[in-house]
PDB file of N, CA and C in Angstrom:
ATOM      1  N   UNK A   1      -3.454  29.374  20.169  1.00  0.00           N
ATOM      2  CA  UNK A   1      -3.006  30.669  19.697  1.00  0.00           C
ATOM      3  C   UNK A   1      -3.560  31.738  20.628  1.00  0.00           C
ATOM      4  N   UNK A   2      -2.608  32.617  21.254  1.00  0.00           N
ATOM      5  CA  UNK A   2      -2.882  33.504  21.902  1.00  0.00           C
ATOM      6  C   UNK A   2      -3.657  34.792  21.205  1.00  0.00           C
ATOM      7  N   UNK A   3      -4.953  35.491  21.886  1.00  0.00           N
ATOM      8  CA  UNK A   3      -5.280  36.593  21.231  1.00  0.00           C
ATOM      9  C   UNK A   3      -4.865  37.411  20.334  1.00  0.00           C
ATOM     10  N   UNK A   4      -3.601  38.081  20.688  1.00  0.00           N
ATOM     11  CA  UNK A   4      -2.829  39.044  20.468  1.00  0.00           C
ATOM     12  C   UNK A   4      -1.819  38.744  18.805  1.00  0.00           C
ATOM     13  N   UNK A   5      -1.873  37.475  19.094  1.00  0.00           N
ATOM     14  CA  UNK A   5      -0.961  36.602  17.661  1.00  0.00           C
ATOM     15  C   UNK A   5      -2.350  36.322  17.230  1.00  0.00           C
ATOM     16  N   UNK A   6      -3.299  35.933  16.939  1.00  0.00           N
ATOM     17  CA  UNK A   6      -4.359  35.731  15.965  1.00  0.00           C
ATOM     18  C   UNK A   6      -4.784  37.130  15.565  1.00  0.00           C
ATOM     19  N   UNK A   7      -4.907  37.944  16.493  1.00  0.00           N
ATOM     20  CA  UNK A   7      -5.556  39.643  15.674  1.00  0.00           C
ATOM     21  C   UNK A   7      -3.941  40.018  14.719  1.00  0.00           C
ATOM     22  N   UNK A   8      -3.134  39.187  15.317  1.00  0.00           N
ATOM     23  CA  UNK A   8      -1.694  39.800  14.152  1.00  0.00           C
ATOM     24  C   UNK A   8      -2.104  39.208  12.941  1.00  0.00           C
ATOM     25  N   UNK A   9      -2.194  37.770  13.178  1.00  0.00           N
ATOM     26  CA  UNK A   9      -2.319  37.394  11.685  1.00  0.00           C
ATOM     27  C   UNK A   9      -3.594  37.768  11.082  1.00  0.00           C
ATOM     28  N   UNK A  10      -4.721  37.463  11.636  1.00  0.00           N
ATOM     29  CA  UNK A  10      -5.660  38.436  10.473  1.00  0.00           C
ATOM     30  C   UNK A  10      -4.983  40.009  10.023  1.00  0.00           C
ATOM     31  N   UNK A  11      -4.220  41.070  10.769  1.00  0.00           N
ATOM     32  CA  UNK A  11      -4.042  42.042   9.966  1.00  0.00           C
ATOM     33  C   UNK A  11      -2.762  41.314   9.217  1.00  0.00           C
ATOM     34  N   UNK A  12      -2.143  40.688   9.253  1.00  0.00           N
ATOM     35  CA  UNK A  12      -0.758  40.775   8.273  1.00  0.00           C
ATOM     36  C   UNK A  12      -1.301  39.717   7.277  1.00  0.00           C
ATOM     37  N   UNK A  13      -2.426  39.338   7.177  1.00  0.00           N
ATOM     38  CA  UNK A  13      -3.747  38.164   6.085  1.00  0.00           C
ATOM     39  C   UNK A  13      -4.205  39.057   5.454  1.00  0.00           C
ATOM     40  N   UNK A  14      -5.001  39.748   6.234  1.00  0.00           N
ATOM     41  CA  UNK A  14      -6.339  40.819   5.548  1.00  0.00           C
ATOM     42  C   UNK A  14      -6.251  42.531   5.915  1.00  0.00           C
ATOM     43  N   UNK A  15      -5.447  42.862   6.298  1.00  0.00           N
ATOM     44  CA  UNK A  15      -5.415  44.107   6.605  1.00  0.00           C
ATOM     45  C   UNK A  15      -6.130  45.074   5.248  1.00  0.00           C
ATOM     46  N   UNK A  16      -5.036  44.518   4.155  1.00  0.00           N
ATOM     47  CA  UNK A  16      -5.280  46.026   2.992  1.00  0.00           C
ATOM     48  C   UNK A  16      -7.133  45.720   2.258  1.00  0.00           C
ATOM     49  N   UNK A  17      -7.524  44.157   2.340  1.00  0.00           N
ATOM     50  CA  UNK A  17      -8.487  43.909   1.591  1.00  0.00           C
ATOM     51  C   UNK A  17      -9.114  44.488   2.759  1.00  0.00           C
ATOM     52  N   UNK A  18      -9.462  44.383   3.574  1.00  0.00           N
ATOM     53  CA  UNK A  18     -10.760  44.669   4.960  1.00  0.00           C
ATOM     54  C   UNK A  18     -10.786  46.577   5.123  1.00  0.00           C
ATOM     55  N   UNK A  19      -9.569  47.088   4.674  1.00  0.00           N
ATOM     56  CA  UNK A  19      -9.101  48.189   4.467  1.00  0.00           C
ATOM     57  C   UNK A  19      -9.745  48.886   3.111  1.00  0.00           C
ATOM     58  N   UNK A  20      -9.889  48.109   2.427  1.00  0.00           N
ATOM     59  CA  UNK A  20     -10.662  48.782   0.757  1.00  0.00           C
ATOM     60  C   UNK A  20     -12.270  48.377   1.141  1.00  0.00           C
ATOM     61  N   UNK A  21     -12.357  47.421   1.877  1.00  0.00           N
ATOM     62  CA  UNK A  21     -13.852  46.731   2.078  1.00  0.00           C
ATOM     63  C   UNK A  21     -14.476  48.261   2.806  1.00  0.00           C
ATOM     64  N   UNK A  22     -13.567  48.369   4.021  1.00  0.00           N
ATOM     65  CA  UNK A  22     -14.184  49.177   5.106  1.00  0.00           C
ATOM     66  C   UNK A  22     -15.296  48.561   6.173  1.00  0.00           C
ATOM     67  N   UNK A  23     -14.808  49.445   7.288  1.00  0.00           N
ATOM     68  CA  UNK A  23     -15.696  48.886   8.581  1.00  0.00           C
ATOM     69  C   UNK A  23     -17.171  48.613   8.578  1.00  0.00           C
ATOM     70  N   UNK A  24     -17.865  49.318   7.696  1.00  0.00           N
ATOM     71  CA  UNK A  24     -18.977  48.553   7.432  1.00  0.00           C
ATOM     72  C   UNK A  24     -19.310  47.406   6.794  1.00  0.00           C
ATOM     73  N   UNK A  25     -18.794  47.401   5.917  1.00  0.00           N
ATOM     74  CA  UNK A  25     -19.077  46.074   5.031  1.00  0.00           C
ATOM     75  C   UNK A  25     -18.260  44.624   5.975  1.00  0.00           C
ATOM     76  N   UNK A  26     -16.982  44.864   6.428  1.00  0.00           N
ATOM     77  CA  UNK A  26     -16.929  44.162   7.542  1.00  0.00           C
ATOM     78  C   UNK A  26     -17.295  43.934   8.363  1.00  0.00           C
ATOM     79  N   UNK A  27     -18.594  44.813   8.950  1.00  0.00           N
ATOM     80  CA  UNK A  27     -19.576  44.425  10.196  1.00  0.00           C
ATOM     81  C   UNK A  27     -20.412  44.037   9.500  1.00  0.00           C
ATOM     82  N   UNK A  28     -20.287  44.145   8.188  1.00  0.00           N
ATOM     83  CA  UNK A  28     -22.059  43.072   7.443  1.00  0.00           C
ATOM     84  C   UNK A  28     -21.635  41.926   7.146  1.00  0.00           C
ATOM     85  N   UNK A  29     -19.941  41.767   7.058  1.00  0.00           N
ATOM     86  CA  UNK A  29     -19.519  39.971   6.491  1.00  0.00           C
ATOM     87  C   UNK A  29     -19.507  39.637   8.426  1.00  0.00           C
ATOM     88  N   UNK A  30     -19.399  40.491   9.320  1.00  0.00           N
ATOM     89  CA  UNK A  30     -19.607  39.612  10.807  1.00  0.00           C
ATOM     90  C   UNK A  30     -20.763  39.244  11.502  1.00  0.00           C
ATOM     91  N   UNK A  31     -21.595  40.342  10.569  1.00  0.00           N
ATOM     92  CA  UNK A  31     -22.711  39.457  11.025  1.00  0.00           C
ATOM     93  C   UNK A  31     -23.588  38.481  10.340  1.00  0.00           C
ATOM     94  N   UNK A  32     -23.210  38.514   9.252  1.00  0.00           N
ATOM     95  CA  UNK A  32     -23.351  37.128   8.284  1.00  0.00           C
ATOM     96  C   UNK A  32     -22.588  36.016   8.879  1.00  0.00           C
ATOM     97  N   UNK A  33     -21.212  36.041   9.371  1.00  0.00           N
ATOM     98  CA  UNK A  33     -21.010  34.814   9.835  1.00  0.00           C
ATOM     99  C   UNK A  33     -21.509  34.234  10.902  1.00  0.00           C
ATOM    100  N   UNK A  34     -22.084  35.294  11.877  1.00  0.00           N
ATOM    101  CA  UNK A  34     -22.816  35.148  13.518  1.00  0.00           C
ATOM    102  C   UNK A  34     -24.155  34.325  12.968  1.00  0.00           C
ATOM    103  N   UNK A  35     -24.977  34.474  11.725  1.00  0.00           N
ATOM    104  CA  UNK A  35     -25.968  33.985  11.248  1.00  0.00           C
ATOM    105  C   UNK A  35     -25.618  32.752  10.711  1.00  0.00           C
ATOM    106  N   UNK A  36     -24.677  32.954  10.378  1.00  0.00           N
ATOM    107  CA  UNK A  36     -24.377  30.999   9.913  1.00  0.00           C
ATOM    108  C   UNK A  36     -23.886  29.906  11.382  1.00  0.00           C
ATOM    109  N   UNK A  37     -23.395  30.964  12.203  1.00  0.00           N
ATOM    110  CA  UNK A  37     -22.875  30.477  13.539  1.00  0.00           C
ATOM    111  C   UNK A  37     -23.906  29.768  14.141  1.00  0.00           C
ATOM    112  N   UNK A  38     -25.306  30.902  14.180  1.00  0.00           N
ATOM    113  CA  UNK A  38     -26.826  30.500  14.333  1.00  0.00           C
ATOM    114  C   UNK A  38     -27.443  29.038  13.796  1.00  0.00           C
ATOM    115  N   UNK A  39     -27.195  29.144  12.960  1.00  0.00           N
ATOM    116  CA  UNK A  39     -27.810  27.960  12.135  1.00  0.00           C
ATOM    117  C   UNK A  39     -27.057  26.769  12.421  1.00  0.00           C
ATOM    118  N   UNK A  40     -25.541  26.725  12.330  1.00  0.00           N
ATOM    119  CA  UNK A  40     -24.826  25.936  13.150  1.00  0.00           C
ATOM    120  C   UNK A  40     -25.317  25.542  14.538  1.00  0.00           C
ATOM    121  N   UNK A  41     -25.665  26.286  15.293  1.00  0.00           N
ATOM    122  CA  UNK A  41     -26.278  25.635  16.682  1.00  0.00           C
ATOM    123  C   UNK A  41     -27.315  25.141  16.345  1.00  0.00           C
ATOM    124  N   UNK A  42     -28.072  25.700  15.844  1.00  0.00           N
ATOM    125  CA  UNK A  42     -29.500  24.900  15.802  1.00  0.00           C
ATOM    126  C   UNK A  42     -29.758  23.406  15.215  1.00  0.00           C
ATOM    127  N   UNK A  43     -28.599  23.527  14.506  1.00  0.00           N
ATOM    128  CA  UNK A  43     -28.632  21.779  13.843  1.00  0.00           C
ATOM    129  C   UNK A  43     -27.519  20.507  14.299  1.00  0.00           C
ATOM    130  N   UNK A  44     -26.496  21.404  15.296  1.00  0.00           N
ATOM    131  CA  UNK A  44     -25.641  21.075  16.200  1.00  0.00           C
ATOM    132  C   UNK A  44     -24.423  19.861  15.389  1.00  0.00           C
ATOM    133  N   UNK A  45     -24.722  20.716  14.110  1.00  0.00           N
ATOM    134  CA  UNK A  45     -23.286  20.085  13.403  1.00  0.00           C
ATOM    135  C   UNK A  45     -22.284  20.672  14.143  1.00  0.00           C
ATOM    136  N   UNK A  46     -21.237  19.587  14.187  1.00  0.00           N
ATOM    137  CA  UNK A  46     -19.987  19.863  15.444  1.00  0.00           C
ATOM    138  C   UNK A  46     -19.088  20.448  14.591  1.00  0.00           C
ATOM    139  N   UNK A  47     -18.584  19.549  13.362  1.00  0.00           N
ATOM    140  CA  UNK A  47     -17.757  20.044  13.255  1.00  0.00           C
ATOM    141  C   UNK A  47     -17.432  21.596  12.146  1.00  0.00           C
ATOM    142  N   UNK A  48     -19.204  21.960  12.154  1.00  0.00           N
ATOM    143  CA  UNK A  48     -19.417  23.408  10.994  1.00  0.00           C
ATOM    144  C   UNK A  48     -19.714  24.417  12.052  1.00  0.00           C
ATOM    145  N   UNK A  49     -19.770  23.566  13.757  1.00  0.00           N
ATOM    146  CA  UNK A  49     -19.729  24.943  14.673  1.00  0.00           C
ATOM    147  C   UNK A  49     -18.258  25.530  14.840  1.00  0.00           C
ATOM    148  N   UNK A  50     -17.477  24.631  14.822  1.00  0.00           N
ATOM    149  CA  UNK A  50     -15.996  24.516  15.227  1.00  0.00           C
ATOM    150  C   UNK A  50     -15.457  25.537  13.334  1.00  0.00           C
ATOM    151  N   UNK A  51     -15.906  25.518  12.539  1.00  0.00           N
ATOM    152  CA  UNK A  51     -15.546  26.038  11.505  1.00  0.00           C
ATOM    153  C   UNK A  51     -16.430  27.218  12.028  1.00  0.00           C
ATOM    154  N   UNK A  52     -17.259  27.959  12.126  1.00  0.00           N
ATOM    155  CA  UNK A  52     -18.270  28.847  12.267  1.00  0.00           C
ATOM    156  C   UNK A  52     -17.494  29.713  13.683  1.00  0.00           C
ATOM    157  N   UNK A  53     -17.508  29.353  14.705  1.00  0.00           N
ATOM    158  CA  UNK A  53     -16.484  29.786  15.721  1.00  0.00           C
ATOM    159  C   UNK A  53     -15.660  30.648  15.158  1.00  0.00           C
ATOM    160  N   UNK A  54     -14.676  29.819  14.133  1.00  0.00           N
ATOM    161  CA  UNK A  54     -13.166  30.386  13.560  1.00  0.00           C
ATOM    162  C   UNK A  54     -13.631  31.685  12.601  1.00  0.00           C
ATOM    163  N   UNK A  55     -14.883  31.771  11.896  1.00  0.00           N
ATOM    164  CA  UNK A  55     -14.916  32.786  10.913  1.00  0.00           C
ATOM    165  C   UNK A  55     -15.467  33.778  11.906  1.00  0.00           C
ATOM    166  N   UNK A  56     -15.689  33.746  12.920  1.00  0.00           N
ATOM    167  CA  UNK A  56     -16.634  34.631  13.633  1.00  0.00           C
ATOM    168  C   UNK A  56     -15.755  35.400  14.089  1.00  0.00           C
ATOM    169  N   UNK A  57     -14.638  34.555  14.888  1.00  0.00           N
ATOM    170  CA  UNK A  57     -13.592  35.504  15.663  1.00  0.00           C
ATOM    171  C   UNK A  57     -12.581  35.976  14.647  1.00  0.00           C
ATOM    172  N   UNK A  58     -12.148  35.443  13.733  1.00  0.00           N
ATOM    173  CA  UNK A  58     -11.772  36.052  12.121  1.00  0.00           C
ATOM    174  C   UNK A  58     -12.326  37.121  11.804  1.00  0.00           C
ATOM    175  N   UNK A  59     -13.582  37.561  11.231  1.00  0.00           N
ATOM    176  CA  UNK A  59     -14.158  38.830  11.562  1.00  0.00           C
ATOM    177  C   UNK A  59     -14.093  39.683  12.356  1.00  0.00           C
ATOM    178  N   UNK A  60     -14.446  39.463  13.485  1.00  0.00           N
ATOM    179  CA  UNK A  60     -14.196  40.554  14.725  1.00  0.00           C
ATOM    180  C   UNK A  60     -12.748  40.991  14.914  1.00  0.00           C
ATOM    181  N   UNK A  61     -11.848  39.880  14.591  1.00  0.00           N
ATOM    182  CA  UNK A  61     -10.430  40.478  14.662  1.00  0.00           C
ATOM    183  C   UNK A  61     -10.116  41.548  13.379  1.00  0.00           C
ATOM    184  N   UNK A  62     -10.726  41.274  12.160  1.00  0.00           N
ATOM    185  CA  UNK A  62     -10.546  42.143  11.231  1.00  0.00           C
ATOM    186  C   UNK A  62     -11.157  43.617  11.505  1.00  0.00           C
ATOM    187  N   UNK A  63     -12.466  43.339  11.978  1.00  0.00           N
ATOM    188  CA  UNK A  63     -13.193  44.754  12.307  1.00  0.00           C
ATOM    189  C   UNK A  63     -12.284  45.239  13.454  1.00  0.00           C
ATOM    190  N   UNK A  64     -11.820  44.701  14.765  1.00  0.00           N
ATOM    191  CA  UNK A  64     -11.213  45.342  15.176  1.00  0.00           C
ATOM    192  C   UNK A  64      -9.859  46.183  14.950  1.00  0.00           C
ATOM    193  N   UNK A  65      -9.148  45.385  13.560  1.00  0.00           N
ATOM    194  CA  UNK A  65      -7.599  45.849  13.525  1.00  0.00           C
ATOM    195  C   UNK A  65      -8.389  47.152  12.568  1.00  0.00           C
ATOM    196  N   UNK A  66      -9.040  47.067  11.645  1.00  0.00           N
ATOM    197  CA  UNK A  66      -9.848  48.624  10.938  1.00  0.00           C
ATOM    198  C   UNK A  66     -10.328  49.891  12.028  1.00  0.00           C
ATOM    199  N   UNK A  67     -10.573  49.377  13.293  1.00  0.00           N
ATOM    200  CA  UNK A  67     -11.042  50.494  14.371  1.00  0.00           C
ATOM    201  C   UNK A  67      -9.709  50.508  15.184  1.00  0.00           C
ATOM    202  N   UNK A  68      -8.565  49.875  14.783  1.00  0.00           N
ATOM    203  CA  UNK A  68      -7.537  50.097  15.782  1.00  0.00           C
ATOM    204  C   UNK A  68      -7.758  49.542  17.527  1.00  0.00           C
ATOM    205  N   UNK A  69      -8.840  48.424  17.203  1.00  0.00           N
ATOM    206  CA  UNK A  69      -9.024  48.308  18.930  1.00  0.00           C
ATOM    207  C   UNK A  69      -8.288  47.045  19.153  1.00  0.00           C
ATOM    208  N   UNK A  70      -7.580  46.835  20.451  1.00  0.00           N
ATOM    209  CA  UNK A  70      -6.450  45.988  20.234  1.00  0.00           C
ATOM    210  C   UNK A  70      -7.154  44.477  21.497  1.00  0.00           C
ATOM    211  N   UNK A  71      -7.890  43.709  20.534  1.00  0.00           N
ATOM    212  CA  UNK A  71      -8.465  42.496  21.586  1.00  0.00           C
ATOM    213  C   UNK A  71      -8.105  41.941  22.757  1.00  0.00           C
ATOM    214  N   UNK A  72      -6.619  41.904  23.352  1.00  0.00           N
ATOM    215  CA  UNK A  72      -6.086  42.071  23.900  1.00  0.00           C
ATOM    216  C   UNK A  72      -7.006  42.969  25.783  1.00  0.00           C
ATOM    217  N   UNK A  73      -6.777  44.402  24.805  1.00  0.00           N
ATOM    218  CA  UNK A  73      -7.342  45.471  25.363  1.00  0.00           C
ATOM    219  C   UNK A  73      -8.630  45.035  26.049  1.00  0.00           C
ATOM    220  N   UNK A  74      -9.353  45.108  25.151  1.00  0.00           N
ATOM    221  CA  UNK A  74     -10.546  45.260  24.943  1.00  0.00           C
ATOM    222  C   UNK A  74     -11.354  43.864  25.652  1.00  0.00           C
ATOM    223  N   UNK A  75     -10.747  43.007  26.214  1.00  0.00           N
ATOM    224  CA  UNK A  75     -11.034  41.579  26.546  1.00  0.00           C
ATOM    225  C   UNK A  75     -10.560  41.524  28.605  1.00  0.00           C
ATOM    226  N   UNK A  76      -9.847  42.341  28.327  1.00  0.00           N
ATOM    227  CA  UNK A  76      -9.191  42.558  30.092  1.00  0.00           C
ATOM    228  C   UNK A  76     -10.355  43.061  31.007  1.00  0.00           C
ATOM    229  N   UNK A  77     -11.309  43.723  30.290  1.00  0.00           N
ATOM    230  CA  UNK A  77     -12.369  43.900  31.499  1.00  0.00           C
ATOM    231  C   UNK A  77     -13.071  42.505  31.957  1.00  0.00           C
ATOM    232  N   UNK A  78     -12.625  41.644  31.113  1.00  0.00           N
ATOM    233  CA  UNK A  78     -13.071  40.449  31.609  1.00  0.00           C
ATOM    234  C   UNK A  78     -12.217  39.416  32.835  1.00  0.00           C
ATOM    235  N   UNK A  79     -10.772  39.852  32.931  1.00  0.00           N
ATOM    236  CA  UNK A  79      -9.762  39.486  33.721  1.00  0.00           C
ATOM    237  C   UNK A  79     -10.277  38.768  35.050  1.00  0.00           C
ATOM    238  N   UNK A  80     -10.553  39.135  35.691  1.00  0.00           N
ATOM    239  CA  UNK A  80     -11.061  38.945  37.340  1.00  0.00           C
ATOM    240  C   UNK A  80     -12.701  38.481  37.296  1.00  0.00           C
ATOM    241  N   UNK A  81     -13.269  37.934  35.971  1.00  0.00           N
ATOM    242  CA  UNK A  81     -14.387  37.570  36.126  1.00  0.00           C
ATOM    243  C   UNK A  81     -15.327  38.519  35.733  1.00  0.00           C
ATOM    244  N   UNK A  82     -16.547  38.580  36.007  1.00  0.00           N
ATOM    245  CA  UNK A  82     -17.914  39.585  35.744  1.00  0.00           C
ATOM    246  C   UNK A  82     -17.529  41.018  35.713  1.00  0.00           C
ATOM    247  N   UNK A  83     -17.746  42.143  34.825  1.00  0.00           N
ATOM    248  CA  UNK A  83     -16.931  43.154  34.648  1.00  0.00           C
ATOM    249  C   UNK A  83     -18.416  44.008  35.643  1.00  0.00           C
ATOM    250  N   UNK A  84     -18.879  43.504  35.815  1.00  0.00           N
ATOM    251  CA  UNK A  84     -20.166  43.935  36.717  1.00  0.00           C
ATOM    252  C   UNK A  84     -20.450  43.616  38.524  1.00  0.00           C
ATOM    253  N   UNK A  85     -20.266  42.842  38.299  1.00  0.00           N
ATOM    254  CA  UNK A  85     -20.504  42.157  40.378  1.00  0.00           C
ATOM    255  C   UNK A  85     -18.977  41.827  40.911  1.00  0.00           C
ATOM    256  N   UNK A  86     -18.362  41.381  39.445  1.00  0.00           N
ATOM    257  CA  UNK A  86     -16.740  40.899  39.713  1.00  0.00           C
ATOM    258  C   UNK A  86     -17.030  39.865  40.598  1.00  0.00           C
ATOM    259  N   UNK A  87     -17.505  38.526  40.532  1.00  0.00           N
ATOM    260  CA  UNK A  87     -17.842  37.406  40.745  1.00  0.00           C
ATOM    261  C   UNK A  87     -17.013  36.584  39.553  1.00  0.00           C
ATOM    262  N   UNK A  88     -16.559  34.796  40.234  1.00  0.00           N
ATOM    263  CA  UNK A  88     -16.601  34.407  39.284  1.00  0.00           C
ATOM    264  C   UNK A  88     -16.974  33.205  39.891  1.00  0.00           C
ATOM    265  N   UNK A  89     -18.224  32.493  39.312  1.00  0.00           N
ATOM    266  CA  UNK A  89     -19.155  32.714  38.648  1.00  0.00           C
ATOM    267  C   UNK A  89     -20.022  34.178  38.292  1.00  0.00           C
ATOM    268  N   UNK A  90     -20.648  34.191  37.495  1.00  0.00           N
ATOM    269  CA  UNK A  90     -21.324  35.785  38.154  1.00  0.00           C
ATOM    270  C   UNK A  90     -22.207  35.621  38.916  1.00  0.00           C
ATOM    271  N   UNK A  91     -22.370  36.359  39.308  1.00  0.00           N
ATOM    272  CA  UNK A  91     -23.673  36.639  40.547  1.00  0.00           C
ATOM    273  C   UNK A  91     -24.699  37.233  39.873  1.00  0.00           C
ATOM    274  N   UNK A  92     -24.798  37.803  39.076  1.00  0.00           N
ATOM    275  CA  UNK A  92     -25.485  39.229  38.347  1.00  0.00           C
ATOM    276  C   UNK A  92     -27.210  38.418  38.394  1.00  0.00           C
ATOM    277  N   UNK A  93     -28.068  39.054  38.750  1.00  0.00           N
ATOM    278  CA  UNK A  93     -29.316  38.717  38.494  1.00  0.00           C
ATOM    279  C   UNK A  93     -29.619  37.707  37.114  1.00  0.00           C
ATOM    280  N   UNK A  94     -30.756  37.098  36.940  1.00  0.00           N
ATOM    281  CA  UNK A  94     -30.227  37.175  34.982  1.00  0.00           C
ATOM    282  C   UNK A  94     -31.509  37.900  35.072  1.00  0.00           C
TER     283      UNK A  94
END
């Protein structure tokens, strides 16, 4: 599934509920799922990372369709590699 069709279907899924929730409380259910995402790595269940993944970017697509930012968009500074040295690999110090 392409970006652009997954941020569709979370808004045409969740638009009006994430809409009564509001952008905060949706950045507190995203970062609750980033914390279960956490715990998922650490115990390296495969297939509750592969579920954990899906709620994560589920969230962020919801918070984004509430701020109007279109993932799409917002993902292209990544196009050509490092949005910094523009390497790909990066080069960037760590």
């Amino acid at each position: 599934m392409e970006i652009a069709d997954f941020q569709e279907r979370m808004r045409d899924t969740y638009l009006a509920r994430d809409a009564q929730r509001g952008p905060d409380a949706t950045f507190r259910w995203l970062t609750e799922e980033v914390g279960e995402l956490a715990k998922a790595l650490r115990t390296q269940d495969r297939e509750n990372l592969i579920h954990e993944f899906g709620d994560v970017l589920a969230w962020l697509a919801s918070l984004a369709n509430l701020e109007g930012v279109n993932l799409e968009t917002a993902t292209a500074r990544y196009a050509n590699g490092c949005p910094k040295c523009h390497q790909t690999p990066c080069g960037c110090p760590l």
